[in-house]
N, C-alpha and C. Protein backbone atom coordinates (compact mmCIF):
# COMPACT_ATOMS: atom_id res chain seq x y z
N UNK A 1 -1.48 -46.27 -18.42
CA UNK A 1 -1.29 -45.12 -19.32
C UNK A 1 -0.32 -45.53 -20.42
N UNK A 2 -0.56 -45.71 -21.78
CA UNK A 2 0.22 -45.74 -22.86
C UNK A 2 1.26 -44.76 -22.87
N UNK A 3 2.43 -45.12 -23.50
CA UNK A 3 3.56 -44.22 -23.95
C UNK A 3 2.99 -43.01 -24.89
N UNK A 4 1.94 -42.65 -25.80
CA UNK A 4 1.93 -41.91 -26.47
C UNK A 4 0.62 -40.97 -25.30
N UNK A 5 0.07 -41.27 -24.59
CA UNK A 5 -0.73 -40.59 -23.72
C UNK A 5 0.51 -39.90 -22.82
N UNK A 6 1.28 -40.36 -22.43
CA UNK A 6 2.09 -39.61 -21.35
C UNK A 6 3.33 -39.11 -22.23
N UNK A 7 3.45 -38.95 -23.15
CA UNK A 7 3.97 -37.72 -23.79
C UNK A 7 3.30 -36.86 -24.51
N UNK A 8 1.84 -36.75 -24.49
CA UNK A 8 1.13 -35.59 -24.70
C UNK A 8 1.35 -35.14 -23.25
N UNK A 9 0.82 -35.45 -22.39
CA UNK A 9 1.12 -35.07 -20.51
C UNK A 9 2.09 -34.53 -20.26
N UNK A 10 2.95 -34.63 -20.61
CA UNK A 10 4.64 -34.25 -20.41
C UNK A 10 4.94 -33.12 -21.57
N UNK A 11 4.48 -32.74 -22.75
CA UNK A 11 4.28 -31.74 -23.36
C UNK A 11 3.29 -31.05 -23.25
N UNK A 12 1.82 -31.05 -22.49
CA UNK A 12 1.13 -30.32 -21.56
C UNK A 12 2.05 -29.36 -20.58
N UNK A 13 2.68 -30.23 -19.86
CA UNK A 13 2.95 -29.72 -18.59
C UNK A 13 4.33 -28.62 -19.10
N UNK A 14 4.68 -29.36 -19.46
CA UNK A 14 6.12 -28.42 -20.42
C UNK A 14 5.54 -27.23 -20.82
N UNK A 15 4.41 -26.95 -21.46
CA UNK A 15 4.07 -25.98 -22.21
C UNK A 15 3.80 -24.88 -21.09
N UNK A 16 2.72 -25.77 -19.93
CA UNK A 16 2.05 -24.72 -18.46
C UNK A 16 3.03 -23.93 -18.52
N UNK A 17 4.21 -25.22 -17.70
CA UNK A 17 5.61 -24.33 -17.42
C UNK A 17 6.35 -23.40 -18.01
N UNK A 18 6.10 -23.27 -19.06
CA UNK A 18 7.04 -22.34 -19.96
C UNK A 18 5.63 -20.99 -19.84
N UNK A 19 4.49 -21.52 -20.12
CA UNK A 19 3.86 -20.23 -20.09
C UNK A 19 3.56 -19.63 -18.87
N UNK A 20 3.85 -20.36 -17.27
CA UNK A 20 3.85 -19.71 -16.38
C UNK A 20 5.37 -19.32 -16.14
N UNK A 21 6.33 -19.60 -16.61
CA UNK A 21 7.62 -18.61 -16.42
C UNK A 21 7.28 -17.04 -17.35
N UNK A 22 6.68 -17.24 -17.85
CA UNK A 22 6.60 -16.02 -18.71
C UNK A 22 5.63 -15.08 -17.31
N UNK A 23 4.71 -15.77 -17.20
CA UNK A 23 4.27 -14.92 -16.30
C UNK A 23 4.80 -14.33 -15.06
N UNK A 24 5.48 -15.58 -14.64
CA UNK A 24 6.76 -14.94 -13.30
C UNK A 24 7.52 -13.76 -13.34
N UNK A 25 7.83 -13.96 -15.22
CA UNK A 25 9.07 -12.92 -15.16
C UNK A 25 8.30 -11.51 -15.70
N UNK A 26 6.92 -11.15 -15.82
CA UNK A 26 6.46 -9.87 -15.48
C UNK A 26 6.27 -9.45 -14.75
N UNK A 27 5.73 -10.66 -13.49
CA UNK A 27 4.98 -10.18 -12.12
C UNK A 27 5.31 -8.82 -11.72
N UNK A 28 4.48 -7.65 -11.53
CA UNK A 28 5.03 -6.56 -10.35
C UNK A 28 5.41 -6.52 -9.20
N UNK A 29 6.16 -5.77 -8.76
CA UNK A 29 6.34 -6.39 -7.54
C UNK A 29 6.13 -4.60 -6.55
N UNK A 30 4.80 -5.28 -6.61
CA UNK A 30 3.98 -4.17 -5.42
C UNK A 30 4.64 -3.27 -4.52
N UNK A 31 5.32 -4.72 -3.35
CA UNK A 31 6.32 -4.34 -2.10
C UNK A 31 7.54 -3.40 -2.47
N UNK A 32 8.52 -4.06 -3.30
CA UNK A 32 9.01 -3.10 -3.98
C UNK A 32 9.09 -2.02 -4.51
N UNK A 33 8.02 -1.67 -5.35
CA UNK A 33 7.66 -0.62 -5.51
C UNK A 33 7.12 0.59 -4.43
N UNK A 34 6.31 0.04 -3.86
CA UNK A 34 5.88 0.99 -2.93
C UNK A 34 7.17 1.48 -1.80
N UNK A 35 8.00 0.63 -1.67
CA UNK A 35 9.48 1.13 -0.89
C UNK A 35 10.28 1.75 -1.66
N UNK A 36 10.63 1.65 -3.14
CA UNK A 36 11.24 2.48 -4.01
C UNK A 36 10.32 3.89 -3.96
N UNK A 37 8.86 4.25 -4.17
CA UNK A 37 8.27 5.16 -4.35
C UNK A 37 8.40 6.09 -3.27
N UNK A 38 8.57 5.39 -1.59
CA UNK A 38 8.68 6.18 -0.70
C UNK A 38 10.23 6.27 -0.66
N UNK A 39 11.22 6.33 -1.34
CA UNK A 39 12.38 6.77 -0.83
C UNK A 39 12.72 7.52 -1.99
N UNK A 40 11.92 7.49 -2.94
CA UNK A 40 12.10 8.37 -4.25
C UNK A 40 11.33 10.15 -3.49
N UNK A 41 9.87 9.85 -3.03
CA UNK A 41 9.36 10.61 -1.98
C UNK A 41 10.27 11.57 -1.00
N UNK A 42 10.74 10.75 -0.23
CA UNK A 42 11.49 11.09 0.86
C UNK A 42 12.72 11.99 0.66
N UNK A 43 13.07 11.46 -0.85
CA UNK A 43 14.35 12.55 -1.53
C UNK A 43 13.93 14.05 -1.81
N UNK A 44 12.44 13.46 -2.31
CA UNK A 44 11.84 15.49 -3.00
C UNK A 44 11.34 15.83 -1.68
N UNK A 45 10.65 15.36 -0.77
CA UNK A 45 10.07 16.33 0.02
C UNK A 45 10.86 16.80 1.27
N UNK A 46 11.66 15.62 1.59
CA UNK A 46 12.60 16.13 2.93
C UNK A 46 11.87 14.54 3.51
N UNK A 47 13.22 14.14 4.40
CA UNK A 47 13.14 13.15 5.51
C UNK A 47 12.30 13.14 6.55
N UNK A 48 11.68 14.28 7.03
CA UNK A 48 11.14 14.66 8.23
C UNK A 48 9.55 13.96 8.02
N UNK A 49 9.05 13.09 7.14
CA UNK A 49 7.52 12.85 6.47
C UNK A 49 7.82 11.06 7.11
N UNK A 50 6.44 11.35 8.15
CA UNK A 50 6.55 9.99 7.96
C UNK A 50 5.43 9.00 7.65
N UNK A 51 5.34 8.03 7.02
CA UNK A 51 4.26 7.43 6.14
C UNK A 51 3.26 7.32 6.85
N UNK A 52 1.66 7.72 6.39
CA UNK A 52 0.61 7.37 7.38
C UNK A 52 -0.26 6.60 6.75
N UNK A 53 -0.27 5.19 7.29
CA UNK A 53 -0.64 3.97 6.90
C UNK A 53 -2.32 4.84 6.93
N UNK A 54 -2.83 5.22 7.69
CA UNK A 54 -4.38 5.58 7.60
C UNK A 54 -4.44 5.70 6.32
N UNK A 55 -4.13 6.53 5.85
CA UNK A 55 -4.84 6.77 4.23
C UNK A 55 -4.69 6.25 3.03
N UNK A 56 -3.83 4.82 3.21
CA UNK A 56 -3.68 3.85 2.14
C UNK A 56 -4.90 2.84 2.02
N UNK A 57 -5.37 3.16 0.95
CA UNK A 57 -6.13 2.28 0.27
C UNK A 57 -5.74 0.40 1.06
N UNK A 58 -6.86 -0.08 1.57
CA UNK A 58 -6.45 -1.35 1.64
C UNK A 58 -6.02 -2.16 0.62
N UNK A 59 -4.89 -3.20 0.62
CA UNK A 59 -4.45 -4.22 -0.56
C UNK A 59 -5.40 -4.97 -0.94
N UNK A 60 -5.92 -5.40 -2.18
CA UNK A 60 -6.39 -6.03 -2.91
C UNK A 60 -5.67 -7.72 -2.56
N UNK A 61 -5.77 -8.80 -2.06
CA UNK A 61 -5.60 -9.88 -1.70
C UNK A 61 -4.72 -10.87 -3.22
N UNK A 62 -3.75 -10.71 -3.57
CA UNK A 62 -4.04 -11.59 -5.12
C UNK A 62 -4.20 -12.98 -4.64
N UNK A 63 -4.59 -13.19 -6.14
CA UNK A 63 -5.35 -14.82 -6.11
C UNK A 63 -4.19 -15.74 -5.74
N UNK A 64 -4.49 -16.83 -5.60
CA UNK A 64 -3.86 -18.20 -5.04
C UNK A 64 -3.18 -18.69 -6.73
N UNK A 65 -1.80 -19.17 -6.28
CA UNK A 65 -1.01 -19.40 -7.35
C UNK A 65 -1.86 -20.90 -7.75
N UNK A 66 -1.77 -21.46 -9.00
CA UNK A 66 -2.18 -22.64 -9.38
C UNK A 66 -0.61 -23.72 -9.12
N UNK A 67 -1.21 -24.48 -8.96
CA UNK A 67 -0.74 -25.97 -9.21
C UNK A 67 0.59 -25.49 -10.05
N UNK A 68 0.39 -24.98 -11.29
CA UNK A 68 1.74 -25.22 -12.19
C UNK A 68 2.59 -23.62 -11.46
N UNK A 69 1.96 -22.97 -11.41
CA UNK A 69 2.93 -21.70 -10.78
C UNK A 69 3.48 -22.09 -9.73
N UNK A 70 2.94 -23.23 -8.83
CA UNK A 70 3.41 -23.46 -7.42
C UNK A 70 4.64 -24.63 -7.91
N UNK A 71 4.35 -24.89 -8.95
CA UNK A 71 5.49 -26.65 -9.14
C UNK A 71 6.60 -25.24 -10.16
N UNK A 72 6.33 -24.61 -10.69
CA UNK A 72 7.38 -23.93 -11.17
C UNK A 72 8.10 -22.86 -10.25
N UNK A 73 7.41 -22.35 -9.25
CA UNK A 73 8.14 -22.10 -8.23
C UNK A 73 9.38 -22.57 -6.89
N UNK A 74 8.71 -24.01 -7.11
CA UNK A 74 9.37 -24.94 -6.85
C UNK A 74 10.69 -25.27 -7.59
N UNK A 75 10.80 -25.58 -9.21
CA UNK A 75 11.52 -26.38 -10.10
C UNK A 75 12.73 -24.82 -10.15
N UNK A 76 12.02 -23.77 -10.32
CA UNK A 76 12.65 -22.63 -10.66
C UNK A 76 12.17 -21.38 -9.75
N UNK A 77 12.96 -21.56 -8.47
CA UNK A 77 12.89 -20.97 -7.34
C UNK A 77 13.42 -19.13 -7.65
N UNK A 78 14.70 -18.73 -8.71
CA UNK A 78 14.87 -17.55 -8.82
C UNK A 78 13.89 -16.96 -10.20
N UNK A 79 13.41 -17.66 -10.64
CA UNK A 79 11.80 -16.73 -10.83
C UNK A 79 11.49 -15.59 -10.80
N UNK A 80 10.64 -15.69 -9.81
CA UNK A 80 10.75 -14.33 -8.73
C UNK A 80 11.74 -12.87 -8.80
N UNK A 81 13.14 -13.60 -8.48
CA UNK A 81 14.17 -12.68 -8.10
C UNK A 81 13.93 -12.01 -9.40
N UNK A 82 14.08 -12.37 -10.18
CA UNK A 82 13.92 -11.08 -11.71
C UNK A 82 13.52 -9.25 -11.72
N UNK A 83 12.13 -10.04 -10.88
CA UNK A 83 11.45 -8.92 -10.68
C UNK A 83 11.17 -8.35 -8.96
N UNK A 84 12.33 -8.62 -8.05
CA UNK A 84 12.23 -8.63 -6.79
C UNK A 84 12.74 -6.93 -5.84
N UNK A 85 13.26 -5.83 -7.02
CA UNK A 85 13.48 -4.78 -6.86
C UNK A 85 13.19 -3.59 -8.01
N UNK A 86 12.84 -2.42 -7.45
CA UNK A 86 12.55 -1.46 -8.42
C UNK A 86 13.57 -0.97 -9.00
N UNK A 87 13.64 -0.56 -9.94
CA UNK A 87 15.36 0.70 -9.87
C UNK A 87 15.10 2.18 -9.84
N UNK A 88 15.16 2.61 -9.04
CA UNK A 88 14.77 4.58 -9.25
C UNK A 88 16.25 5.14 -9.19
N UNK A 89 17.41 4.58 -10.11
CA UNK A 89 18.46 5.48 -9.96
C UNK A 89 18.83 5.45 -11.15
N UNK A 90 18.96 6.47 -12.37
CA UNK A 90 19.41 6.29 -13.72
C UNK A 90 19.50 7.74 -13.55
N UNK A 91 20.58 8.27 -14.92
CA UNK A 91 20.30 9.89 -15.26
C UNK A 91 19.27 10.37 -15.32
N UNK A 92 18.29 10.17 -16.27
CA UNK A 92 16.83 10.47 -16.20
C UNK A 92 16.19 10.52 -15.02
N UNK A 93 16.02 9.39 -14.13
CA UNK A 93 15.51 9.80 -12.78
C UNK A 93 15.44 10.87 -12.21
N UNK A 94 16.98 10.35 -12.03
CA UNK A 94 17.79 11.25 -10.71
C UNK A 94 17.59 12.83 -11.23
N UNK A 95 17.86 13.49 -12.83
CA UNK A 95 17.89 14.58 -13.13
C UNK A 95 16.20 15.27 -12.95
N UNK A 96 14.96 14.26 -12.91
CA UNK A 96 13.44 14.91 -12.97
C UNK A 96 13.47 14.62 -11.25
N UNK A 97 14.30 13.58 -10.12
CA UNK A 97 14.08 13.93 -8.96
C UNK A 97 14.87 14.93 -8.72
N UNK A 98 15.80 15.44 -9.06
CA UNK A 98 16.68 17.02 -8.21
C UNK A 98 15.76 18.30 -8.61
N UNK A 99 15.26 18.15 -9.81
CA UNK A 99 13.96 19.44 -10.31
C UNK A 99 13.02 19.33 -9.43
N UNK A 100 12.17 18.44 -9.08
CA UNK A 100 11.43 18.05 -8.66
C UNK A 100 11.39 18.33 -6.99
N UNK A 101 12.50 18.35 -6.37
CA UNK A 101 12.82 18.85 -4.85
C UNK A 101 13.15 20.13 -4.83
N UNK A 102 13.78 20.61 -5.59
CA UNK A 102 14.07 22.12 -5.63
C UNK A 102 12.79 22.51 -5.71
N UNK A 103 12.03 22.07 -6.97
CA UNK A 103 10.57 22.90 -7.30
C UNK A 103 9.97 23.01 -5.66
N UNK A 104 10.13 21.75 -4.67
CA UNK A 104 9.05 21.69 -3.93
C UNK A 104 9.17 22.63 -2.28
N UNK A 105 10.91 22.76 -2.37
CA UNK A 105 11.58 23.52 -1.33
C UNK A 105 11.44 25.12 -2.30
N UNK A 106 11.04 25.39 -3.30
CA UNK A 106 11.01 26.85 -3.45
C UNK A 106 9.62 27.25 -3.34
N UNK A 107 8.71 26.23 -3.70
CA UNK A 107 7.10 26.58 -3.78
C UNK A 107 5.84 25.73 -3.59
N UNK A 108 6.28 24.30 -3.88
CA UNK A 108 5.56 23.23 -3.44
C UNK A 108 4.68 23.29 -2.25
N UNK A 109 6.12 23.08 -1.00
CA UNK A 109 5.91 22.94 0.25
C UNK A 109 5.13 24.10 0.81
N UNK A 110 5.52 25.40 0.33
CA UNK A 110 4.31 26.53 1.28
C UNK A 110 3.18 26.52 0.22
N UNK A 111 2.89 25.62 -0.33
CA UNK A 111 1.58 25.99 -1.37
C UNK A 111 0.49 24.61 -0.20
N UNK A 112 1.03 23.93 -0.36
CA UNK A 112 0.85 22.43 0.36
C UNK A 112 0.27 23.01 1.69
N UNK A 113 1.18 23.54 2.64
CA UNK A 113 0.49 24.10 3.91
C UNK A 113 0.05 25.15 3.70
N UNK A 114 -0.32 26.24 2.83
CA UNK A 114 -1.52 26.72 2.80
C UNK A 114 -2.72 25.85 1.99
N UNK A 115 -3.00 25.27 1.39
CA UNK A 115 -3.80 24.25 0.75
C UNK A 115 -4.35 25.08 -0.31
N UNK A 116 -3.06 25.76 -1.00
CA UNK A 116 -3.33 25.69 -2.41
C UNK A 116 -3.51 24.90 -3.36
N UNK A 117 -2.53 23.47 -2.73
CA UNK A 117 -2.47 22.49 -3.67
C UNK A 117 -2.89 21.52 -3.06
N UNK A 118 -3.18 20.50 -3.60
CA UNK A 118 -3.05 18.87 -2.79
C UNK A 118 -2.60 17.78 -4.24
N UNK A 119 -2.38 16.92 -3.10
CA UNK A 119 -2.18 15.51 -4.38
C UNK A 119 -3.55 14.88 -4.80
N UNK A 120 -3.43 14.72 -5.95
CA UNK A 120 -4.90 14.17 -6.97
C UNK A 120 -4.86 12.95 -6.95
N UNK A 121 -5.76 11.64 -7.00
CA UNK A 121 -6.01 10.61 -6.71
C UNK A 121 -4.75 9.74 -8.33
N UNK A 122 -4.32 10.56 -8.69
CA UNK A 122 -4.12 10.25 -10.09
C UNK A 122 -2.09 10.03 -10.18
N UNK A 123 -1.39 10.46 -8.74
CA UNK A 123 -0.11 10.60 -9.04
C UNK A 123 0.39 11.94 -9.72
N UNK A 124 -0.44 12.90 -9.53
CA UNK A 124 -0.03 14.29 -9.69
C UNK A 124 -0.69 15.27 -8.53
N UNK A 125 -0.24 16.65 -8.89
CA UNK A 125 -0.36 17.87 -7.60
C UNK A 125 -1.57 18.58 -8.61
N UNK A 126 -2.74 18.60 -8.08
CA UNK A 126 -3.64 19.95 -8.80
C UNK A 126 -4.57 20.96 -7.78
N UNK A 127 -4.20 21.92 -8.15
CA UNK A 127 -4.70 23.40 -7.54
C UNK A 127 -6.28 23.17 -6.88
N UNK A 128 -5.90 23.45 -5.24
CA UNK A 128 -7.20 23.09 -5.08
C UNK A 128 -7.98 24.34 -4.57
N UNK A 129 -7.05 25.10 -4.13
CA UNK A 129 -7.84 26.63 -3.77
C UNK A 129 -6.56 27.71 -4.23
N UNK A 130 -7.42 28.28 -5.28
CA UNK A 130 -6.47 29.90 -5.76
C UNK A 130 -6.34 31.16 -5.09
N UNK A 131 -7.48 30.85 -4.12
CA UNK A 131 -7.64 31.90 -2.87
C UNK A 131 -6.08 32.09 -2.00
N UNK A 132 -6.17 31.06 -2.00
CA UNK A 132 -4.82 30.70 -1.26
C UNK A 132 -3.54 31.21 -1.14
N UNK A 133 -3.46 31.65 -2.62
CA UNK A 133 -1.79 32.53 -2.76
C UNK A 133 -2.56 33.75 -3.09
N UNK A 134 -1.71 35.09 -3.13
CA UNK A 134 -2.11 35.84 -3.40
C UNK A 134 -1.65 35.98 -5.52
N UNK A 135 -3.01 36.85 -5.45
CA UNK A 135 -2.88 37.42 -7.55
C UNK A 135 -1.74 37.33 -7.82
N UNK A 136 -0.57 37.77 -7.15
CA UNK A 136 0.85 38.40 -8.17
C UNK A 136 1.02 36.91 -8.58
N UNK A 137 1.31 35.71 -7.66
CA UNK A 137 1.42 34.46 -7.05
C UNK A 137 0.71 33.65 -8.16
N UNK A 138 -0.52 33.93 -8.22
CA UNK A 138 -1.47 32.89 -9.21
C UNK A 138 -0.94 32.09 -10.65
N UNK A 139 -0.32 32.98 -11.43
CA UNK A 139 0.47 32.43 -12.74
C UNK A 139 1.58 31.65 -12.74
N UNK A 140 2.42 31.86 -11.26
CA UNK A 140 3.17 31.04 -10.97
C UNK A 140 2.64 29.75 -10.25
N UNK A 141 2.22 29.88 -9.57
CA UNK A 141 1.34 28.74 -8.86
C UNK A 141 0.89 27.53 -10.31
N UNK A 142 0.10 28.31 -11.56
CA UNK A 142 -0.64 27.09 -12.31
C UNK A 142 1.00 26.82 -13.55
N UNK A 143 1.79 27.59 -13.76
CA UNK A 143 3.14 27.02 -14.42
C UNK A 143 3.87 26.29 -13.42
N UNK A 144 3.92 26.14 -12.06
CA UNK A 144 4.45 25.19 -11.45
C UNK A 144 4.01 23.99 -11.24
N UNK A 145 2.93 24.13 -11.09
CA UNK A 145 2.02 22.88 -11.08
C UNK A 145 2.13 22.22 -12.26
N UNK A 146 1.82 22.89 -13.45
CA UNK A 146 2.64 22.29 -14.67
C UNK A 146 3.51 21.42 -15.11
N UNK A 147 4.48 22.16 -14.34
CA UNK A 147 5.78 21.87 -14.85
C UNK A 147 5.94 20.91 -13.94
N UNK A 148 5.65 20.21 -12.39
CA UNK A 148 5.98 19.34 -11.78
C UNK A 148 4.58 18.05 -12.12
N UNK A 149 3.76 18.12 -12.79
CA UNK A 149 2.74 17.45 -13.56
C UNK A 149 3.85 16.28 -14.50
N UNK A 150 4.21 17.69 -15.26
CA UNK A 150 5.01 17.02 -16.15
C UNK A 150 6.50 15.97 -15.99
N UNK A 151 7.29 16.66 -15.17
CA UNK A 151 8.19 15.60 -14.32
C UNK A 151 7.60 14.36 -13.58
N UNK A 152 6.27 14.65 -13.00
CA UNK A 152 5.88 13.53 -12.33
C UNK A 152 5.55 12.07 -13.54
N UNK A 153 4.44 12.68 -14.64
CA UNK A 153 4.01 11.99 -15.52
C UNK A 153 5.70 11.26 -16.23
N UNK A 154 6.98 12.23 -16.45
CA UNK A 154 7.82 11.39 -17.45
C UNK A 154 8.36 10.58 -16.35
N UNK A 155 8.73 10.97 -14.53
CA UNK A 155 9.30 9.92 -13.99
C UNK A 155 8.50 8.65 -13.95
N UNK A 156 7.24 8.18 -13.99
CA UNK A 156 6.31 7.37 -14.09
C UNK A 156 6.78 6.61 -15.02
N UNK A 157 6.90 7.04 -16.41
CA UNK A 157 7.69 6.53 -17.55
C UNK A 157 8.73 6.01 -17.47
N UNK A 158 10.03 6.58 -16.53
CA UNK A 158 11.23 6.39 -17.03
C UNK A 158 11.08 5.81 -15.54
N UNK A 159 10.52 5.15 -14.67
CA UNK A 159 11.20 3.86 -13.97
C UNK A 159 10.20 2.96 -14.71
N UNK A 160 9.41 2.93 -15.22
CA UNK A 160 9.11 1.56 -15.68
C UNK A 160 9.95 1.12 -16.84
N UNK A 161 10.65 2.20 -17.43
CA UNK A 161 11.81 2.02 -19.30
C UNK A 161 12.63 1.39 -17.97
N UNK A 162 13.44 2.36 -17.11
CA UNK A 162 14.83 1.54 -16.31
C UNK A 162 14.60 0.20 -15.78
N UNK A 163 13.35 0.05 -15.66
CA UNK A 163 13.04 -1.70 -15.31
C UNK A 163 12.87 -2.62 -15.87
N UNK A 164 13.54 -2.34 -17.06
CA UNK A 164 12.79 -2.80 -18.32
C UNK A 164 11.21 -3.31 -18.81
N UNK A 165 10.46 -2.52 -18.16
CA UNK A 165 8.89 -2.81 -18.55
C UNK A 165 8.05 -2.13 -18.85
N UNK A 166 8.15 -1.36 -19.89
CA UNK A 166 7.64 -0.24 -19.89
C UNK A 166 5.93 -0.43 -19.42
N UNK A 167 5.39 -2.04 -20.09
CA UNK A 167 4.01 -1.91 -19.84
C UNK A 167 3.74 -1.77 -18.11
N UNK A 168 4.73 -1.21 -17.47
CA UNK A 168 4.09 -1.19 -15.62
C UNK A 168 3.89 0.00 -15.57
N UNK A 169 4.38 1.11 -16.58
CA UNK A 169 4.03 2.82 -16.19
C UNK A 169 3.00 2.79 -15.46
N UNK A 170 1.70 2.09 -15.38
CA UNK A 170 0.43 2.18 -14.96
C UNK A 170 0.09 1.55 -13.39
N UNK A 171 1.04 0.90 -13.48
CA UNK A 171 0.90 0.51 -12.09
C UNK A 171 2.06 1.20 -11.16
N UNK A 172 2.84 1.72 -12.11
CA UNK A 172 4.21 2.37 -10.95
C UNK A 172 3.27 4.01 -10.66
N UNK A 173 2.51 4.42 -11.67
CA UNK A 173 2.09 5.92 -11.23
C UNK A 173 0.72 5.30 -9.84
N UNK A 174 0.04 4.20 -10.05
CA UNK A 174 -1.07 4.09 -9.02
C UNK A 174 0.03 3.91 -8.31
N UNK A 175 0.96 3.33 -8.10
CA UNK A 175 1.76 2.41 -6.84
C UNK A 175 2.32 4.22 -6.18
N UNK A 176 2.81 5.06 -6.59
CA UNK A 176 3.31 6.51 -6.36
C UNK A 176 2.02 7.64 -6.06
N UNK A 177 0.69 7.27 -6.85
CA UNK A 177 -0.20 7.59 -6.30
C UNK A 177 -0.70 7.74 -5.07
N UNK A 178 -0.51 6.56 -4.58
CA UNK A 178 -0.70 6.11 -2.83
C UNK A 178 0.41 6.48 -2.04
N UNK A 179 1.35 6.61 -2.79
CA UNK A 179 2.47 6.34 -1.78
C UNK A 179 2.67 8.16 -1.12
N UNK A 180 2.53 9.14 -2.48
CA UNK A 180 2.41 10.06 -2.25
C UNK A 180 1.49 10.45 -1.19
N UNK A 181 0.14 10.01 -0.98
CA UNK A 181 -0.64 10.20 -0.19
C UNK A 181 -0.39 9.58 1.24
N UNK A 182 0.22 9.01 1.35
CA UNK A 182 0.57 7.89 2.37
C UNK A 182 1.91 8.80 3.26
N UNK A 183 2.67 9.79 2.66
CA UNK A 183 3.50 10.22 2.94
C UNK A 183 3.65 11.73 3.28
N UNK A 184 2.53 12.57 3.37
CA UNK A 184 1.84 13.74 3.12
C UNK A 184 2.10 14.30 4.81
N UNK A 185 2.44 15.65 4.87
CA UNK A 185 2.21 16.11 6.37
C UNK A 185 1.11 16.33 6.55
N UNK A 186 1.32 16.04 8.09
CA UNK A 186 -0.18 16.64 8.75
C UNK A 186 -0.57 17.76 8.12
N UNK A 187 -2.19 18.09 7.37
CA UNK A 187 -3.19 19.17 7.00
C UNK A 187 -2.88 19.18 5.37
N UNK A 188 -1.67 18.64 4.75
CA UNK A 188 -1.88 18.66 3.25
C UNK A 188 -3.07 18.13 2.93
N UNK A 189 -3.60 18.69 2.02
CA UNK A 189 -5.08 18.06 1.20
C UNK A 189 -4.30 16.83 0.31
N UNK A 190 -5.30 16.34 -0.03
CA UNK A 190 -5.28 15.15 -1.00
C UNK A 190 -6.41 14.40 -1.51
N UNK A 191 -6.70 14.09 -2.60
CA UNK A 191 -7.44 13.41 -2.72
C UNK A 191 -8.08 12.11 -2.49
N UNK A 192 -9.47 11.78 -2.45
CA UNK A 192 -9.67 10.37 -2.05
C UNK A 192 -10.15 9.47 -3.55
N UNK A 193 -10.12 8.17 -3.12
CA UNK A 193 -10.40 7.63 -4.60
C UNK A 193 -11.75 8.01 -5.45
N UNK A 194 -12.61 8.82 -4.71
CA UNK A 194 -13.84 9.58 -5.69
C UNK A 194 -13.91 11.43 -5.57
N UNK A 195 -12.60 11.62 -5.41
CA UNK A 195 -12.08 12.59 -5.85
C UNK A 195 -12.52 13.50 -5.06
N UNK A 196 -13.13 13.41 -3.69
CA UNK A 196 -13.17 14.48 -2.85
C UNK A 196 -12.05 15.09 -1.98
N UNK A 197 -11.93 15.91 -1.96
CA UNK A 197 -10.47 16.51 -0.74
C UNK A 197 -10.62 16.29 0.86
N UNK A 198 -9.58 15.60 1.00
CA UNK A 198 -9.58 15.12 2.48
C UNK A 198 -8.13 16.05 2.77
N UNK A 199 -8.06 16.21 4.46
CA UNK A 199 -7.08 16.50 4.47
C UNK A 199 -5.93 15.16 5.77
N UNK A 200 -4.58 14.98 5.43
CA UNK A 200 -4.06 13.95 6.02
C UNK A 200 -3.92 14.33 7.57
């Protein structure tokens, strides 16, 4: 191998490496998340919920790291750590999770066990029988739902801003999607991924 062949090789490999650190330092980190989502959970609904693996969607397998992700994992082992925890504790959070538990200890929770409501395949609560509460009840029922729509949709937002990533909103609301469902008492409705109502 000539000297000018093995410093194209060596600025190849330089380049992999730099463009698979970039990729390291977005990675999501699934595990994380889904343990931040259930203790974010566990704050609004009450401790007493405990996760039921039945109704989680099986994991999707990810692919096998290449050659240069595996030698840069190697060369640059804290990588990884970057992205190795969620953060669900900032003002913003914390102020749409204390609304968000009150809402669910004043009206949530008896809407839930009568199956007025259930969780939607989507990371929000939508009205699944109006029968359910009585008329006086009804206007409050679809402004609550509302209004905890809306907390749900900006907390989605504001842990992916506190993580600095905003482009994960999309995977932190699927990752809370499940988790919500995963965490549901016995007889809450919920949705399944083609949008029929099951109950947990």
């Amino acid at each position: 191998m000539n000297l000018n062949h093995l410093k194209w090789s060596v600025a190849a490999l330089v380049c992999s490496v730099a463009a698979a650190c970039v990729t390291i330092n977005v990675y999501f980190p699934e595990a994380a998340a889904e343990q931040a989502a259930d203790r974010f959970i566990r704050d609004v609904i009450g401790p007493e919920t405990e996760p039921q693996a039945a109704v989680v969607p099986p994991a999707i397998p990810a692919p096998r790291a290449s050659l240069v992700a595996a030698l840069v994992g190697f060369v640059i082992p804290s990588a990884h750590a970057q992205s190795a925890d969620i953060d669900i504790e900032s003002p913003q959070i914390n102020a749409i999770k204390s609304r968000m538990a009150e809402r669910h200890r004043q009206h949530l929770a008896g809407w839930f066990d009568a199956g007025a409501i259930g969780f939607s395949n989507d990371g929000l609560v939508e009205i699944r029988d109006r029968s359910a509460v009585g008329l006086a009840e009804r206007r409050t029922l679809e402004q609550v739902v509302a209004a905890e729509n809306a907390d749900r949709n900006a907390v989605y937002r504001e842990i992916a801003v506190a993580n600095g990533h905003p482009e994960w909103e999309d995977q932190i609301r699927e990752t809370f999607a499940r988790r919500w469902i995963a965490n549901a008492r016995p007889g809450w409705y919920y949705q399944d991924a083609g949008g029929r109502w099951q109950q947990a």
